[in-house]
Protein backbone atom coordinates (compact mmCIF):
# COMPACT_ATOMS: atom_id res chain seq x y z
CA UNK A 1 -83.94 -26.51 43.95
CA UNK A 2 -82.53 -28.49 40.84
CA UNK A 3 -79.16 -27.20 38.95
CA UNK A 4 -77.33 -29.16 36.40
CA UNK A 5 -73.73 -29.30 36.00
CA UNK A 6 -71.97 -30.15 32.59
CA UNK A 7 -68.81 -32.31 32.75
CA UNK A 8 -65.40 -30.98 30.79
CA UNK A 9 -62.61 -33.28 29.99
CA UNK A 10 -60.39 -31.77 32.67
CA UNK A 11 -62.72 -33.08 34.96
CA UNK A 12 -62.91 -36.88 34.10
CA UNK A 13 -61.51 -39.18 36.52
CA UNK A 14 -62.35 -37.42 39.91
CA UNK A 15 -64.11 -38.04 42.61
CA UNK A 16 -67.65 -37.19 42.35
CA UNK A 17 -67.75 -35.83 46.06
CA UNK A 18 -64.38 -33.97 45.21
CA UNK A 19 -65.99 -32.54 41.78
CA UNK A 20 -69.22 -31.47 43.38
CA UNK A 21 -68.17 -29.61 46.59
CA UNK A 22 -65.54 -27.70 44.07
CA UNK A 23 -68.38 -26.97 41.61
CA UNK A 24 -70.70 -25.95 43.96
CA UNK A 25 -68.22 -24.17 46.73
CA UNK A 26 -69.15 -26.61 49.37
CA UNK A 27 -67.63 -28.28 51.73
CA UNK A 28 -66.37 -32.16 50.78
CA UNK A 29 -68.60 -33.93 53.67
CA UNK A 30 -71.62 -31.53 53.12
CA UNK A 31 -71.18 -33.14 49.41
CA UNK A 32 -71.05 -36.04 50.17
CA UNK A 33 -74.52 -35.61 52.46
CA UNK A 34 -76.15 -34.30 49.10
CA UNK A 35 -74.92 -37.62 46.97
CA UNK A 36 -75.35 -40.17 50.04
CA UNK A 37 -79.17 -38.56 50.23
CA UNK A 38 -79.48 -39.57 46.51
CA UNK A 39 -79.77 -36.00 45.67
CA UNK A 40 -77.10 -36.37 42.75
CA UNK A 41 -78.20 -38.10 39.47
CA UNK A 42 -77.23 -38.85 35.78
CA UNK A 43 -79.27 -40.02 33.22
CA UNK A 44 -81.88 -40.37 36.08
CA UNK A 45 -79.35 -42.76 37.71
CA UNK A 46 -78.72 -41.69 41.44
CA UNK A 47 -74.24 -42.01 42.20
CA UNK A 48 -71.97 -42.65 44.68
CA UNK A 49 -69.22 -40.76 46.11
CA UNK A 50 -66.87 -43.06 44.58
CA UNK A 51 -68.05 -42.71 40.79
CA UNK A 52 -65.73 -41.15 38.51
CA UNK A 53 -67.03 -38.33 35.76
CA UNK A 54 -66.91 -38.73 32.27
CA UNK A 55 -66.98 -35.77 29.99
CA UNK A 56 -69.86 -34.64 28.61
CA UNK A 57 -72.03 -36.26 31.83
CA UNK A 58 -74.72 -33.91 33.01
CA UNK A 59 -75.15 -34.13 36.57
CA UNK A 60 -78.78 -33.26 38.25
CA UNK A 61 -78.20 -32.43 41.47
CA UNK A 62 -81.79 -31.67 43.75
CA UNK A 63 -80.67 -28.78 46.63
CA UNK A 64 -82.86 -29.70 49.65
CA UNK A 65 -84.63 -26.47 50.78
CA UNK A 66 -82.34 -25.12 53.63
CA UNK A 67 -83.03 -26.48 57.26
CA UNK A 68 -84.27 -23.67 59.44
CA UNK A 69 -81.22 -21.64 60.99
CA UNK A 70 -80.48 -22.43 64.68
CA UNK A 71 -77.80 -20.14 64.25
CA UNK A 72 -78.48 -16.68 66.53
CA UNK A 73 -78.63 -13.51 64.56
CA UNK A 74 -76.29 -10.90 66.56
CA UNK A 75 -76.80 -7.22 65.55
CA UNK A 76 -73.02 -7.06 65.02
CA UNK A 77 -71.70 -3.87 63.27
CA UNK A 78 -70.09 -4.84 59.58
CA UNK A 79 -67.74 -2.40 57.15
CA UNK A 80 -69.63 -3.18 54.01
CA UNK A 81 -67.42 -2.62 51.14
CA UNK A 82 -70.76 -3.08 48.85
CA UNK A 83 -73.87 -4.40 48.81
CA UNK A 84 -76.91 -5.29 46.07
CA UNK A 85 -79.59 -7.85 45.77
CA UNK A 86 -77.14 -10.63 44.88
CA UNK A 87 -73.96 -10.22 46.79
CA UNK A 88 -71.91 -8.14 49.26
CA UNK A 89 -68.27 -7.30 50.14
CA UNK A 90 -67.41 -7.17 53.51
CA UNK A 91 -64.03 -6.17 55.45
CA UNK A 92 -63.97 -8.25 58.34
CA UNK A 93 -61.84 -7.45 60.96
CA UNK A 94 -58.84 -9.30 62.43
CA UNK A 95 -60.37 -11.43 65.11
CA UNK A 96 -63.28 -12.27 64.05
CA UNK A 97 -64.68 -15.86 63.07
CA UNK A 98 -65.76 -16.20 59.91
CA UNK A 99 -68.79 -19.07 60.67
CA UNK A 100 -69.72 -21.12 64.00
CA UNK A 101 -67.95 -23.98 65.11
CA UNK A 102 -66.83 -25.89 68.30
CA UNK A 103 -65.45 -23.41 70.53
CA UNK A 104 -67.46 -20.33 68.48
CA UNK A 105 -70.77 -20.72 68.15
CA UNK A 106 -71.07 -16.68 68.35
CA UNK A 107 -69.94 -13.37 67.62
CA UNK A 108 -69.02 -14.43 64.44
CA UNK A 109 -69.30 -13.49 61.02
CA UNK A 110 -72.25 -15.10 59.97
CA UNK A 111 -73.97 -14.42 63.35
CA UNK A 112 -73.63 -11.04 62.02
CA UNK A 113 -74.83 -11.51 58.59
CA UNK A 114 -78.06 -13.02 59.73
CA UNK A 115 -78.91 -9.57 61.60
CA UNK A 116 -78.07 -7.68 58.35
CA UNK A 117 -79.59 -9.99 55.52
CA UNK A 118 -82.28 -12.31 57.22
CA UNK A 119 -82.99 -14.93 55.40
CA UNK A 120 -81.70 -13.80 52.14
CA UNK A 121 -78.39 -15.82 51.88
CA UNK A 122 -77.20 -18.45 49.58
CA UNK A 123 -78.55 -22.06 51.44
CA UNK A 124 -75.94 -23.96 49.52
CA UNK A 125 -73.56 -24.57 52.27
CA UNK A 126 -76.24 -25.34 55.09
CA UNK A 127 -77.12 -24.08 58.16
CA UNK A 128 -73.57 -22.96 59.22
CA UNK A 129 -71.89 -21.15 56.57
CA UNK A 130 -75.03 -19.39 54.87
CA UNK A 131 -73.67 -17.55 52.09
CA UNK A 132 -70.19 -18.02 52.24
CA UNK A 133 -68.38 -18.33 49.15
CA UNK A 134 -64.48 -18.55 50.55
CA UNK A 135 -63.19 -17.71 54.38
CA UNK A 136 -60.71 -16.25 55.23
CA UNK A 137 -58.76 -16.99 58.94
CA UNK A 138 -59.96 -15.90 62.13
CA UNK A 139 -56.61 -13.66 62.47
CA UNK A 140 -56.82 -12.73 58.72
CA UNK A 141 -58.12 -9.02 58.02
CA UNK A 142 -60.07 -8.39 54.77
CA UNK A 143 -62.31 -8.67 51.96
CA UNK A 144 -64.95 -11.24 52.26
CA UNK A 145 -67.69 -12.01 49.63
CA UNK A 146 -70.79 -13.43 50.47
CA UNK A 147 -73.62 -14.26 47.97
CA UNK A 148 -77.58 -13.74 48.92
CA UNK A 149 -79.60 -16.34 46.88
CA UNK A 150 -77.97 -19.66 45.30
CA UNK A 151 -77.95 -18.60 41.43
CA UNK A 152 -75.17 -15.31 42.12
CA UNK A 153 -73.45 -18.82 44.57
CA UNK A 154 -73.49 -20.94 41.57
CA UNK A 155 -71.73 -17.84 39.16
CA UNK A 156 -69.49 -16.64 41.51
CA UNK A 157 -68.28 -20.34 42.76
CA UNK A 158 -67.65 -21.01 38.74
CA UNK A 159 -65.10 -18.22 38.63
CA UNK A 160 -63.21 -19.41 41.78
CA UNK A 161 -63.39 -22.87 40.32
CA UNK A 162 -62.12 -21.55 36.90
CA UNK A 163 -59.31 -18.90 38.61
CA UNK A 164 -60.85 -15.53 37.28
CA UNK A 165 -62.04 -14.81 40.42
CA UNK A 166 -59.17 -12.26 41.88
CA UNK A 167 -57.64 -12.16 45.45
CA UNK A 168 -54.83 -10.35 46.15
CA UNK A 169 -53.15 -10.41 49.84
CA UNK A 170 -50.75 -8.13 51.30
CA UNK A 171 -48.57 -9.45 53.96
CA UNK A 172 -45.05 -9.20 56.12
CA UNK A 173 -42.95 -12.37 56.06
CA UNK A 174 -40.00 -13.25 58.22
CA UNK A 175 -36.78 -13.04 55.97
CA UNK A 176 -35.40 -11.21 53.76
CA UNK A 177 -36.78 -12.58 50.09
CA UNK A 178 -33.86 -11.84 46.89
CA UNK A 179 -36.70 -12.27 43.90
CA UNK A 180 -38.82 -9.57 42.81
CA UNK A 181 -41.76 -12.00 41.99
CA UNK A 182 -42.11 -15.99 41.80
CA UNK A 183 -44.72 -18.54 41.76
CA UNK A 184 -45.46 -20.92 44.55
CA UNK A 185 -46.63 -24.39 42.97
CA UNK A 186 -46.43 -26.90 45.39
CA UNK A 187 -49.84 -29.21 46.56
CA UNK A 188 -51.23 -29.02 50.26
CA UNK A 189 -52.81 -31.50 52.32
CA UNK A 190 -53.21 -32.34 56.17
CA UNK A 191 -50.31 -32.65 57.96
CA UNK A 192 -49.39 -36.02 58.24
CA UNK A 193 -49.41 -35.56 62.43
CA UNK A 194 -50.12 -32.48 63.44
CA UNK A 195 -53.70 -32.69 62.66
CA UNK A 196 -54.74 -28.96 62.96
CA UNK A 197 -52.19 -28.14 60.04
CA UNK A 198 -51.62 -28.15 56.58
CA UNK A 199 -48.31 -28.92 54.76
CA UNK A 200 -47.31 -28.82 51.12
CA UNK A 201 -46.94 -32.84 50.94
CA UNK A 202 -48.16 -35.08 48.07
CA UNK A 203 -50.57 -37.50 49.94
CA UNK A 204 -53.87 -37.03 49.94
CA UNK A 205 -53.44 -33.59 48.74
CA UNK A 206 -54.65 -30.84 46.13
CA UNK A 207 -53.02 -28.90 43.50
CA UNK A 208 -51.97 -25.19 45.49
CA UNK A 209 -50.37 -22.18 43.18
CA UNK A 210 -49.59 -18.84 44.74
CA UNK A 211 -47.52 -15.55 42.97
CA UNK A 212 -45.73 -13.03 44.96
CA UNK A 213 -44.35 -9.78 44.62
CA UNK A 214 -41.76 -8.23 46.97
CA UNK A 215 -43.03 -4.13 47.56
CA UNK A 216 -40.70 -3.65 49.77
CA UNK A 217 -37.48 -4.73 52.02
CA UNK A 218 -36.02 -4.38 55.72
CA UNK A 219 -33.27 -6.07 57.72
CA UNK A 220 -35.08 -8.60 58.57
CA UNK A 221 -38.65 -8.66 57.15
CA UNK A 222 -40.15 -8.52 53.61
CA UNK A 223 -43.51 -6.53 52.59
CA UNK A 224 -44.81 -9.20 49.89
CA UNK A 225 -48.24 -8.89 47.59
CA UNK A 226 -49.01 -12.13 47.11
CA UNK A 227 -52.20 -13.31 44.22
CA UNK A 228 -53.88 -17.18 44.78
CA UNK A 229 -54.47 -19.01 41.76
CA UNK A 230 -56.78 -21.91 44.31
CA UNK A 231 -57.56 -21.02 47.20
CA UNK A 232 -56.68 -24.64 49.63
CA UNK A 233 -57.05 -24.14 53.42
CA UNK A 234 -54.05 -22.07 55.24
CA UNK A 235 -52.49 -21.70 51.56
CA UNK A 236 -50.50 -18.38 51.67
CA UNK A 237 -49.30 -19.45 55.52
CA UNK A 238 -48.21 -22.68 54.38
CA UNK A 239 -46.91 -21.61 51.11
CA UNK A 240 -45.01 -18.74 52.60
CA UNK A 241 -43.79 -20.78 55.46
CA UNK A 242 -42.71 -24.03 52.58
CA UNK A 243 -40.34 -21.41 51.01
CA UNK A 244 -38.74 -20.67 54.29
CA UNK A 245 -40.61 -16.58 54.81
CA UNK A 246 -43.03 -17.53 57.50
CA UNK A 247 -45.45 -14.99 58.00
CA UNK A 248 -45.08 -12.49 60.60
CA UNK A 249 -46.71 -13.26 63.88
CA UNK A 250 -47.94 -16.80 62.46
CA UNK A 251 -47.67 -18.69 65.62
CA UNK A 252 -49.07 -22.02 63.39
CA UNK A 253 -46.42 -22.08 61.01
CA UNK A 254 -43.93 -19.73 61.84
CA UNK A 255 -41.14 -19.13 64.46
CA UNK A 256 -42.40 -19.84 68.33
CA UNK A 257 -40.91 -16.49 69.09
CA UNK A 258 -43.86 -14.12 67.74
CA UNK A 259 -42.66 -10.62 66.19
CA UNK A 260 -43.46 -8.00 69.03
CA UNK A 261 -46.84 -5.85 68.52
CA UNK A 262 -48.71 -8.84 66.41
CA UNK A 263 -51.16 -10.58 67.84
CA UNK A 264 -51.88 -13.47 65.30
CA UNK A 265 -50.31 -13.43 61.57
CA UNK A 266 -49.30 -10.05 59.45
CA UNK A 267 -51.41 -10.65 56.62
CA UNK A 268 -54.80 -8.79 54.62
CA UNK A 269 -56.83 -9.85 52.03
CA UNK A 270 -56.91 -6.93 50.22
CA UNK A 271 -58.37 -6.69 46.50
CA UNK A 272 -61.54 -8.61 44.91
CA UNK A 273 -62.11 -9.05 41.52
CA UNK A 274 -64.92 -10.56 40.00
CA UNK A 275 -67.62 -10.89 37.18
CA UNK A 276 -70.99 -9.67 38.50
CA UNK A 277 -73.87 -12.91 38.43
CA UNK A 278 -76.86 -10.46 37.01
CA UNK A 279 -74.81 -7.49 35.03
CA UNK A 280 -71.86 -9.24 33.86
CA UNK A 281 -69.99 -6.19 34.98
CA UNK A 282 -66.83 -6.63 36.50
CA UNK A 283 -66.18 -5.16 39.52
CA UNK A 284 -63.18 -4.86 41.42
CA UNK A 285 -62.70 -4.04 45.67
CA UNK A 286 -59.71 -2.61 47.48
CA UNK A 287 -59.78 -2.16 51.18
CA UNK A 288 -57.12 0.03 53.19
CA UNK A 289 -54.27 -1.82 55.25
CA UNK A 290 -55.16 -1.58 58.88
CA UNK A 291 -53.81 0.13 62.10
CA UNK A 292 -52.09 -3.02 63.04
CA UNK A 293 -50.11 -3.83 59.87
CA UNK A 294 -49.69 -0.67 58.65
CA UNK A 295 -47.66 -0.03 62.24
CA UNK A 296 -46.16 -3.16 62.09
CA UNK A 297 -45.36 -2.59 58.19
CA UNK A 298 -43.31 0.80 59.48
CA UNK A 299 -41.27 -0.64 62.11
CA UNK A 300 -39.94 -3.51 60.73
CA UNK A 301 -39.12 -2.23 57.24
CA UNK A 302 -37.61 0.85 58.84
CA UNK A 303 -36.09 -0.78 61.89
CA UNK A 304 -35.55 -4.43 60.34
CA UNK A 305 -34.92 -6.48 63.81
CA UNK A 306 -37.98 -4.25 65.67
């Protein structure tokens, strides 16, 4: 498959591998695959990773056809929100893995969504994460989206990339938070040792903005909705944590001593809000709070030190 991409001004100056795994929701080294193939083009000229964008380039970039899955199809149940030829909404549940990797090759997400949808998922971002616009972490409960063919990818990636694309979280954070709202602009990248986290630093990072709203208070604990503006790996746990209001039960980032009755962090995406790829409707998705935070949500707003 061939797409072309049109260049803005706002995006002179980066990274072609940085531009194109943004523009196409892909991961950075399966865009660099697609430009170190020769896959990406201008003016029939193939680039490097390295090149920087002018504005007004038009970039040709061939999709390989998708490599045969080796991924195994699980007839796992799903809670779909919605579902239609181009896209669907799915809760997934706390616990569960969103795509294989090292250590969970199964029982995940995507396991599942091969048993539901075959073969009809977006190929864009390979073998291992067919479909999958954004994730969302394994101990993160919510709304998912996952596209079925690479044109509703392409749309739906553009809004992410452009922030209409809505997601609203609801979480508990440690602390007692004064404002009613703020925003949260501060830019995340690895953590300079800990390898397996993210920090708000300024080296080799990206540009991270999150709002929140406090819904409610307790001793000890704050009920926050909180909206992403980009959605950067970890973001609301970092971001949260940056401001000193760790999220409850967040074992990465918050306090070693885990709030009793959570098992992994406090914290549901909870709303979806985006432009449909073939009606142009918009369409909008809000899934209940579950069992665990809503019990965890009572006892510490009503009994503040649980």
């Amino acid at each position: 498959m061939r797409t072309e991409i049109l260049t803005y001004e706002s995006d002179c100056s980066e990274r072609l591998d940085r531009f194109l795994a943004q523009a196409l929701s892909m991961t950075r080294s399966g865009a660099v695959k697609l430009i170190e193939s020769g896959c990406v083009s201008s003016n029939g000229v193939a680039l490097s990773k390295h090149d920087k964008l002018k504005r007004g380039d038009i970039l040709t970039v061939a999709i390989p056809d998708p490599v045969p899955l080796d991924v195994r199809p699980e007839p796992i149940p799903l809670d779909i929100i919605y579902e239609d030829d181009d896209l669907l909404v799915v809760n997934k549940p706390k616990g569960m893995v969103v795509h294989p990797a090292a250590g969970n090759w199964d029982g995940t997400l995507v396991n599942a969504l091969l048993a539901h949808c075959g073969q009809s998922l977006s190929g864009i971002n390979g073998v291992m994460r067919p479909g999958i616009l954004h994730r969302i972490d394994k101990d993160t409960s919510g709304l998912l989206m996952v596209a079925k063919n690479d044109k509703a990818h392409q749309f739906l990636a553009a809004q992410i990339k452009d922030h209409s694309f809505v997601r609203e979280y609801e979480a508990v954070v440690h602390g007692v938070i004064k404002e009613e709202s703020g925003k949260i602009d501060a830019p995340i990248g690895r953590h300079p040792v800990k390898r397996k986290q993210m920090a708000v630093t300024d080296r080799a990072s990206r540009s991270a903005v999150t709002y929140f709203t406090v819904l409610d208070r307790g001793r000890s604990f704050t009920h926050v909705r909180l909206r992403l503006e980009t959605g950067r790996t970890h973001q609301i746990r970092v971001h949260m944590a940056y401001i000193g209001h760790p999220v409850a039960g967040d074992r990465l980032y918050g306090p070693k001593k885990v709030a009793p009755g959570l098992d992994g962090q406090c914290l549901h995406a909870k709303k979806l809000g985006f432009v449909h790829p073939t009606t142009g409707q918009y369409l909008e998705f809000d899934s209940e709070l579950p069992a665990y935070f809503q019990e965890f949500l009572h006892r510490s707003m009503n009994h503040g030190d649980l």
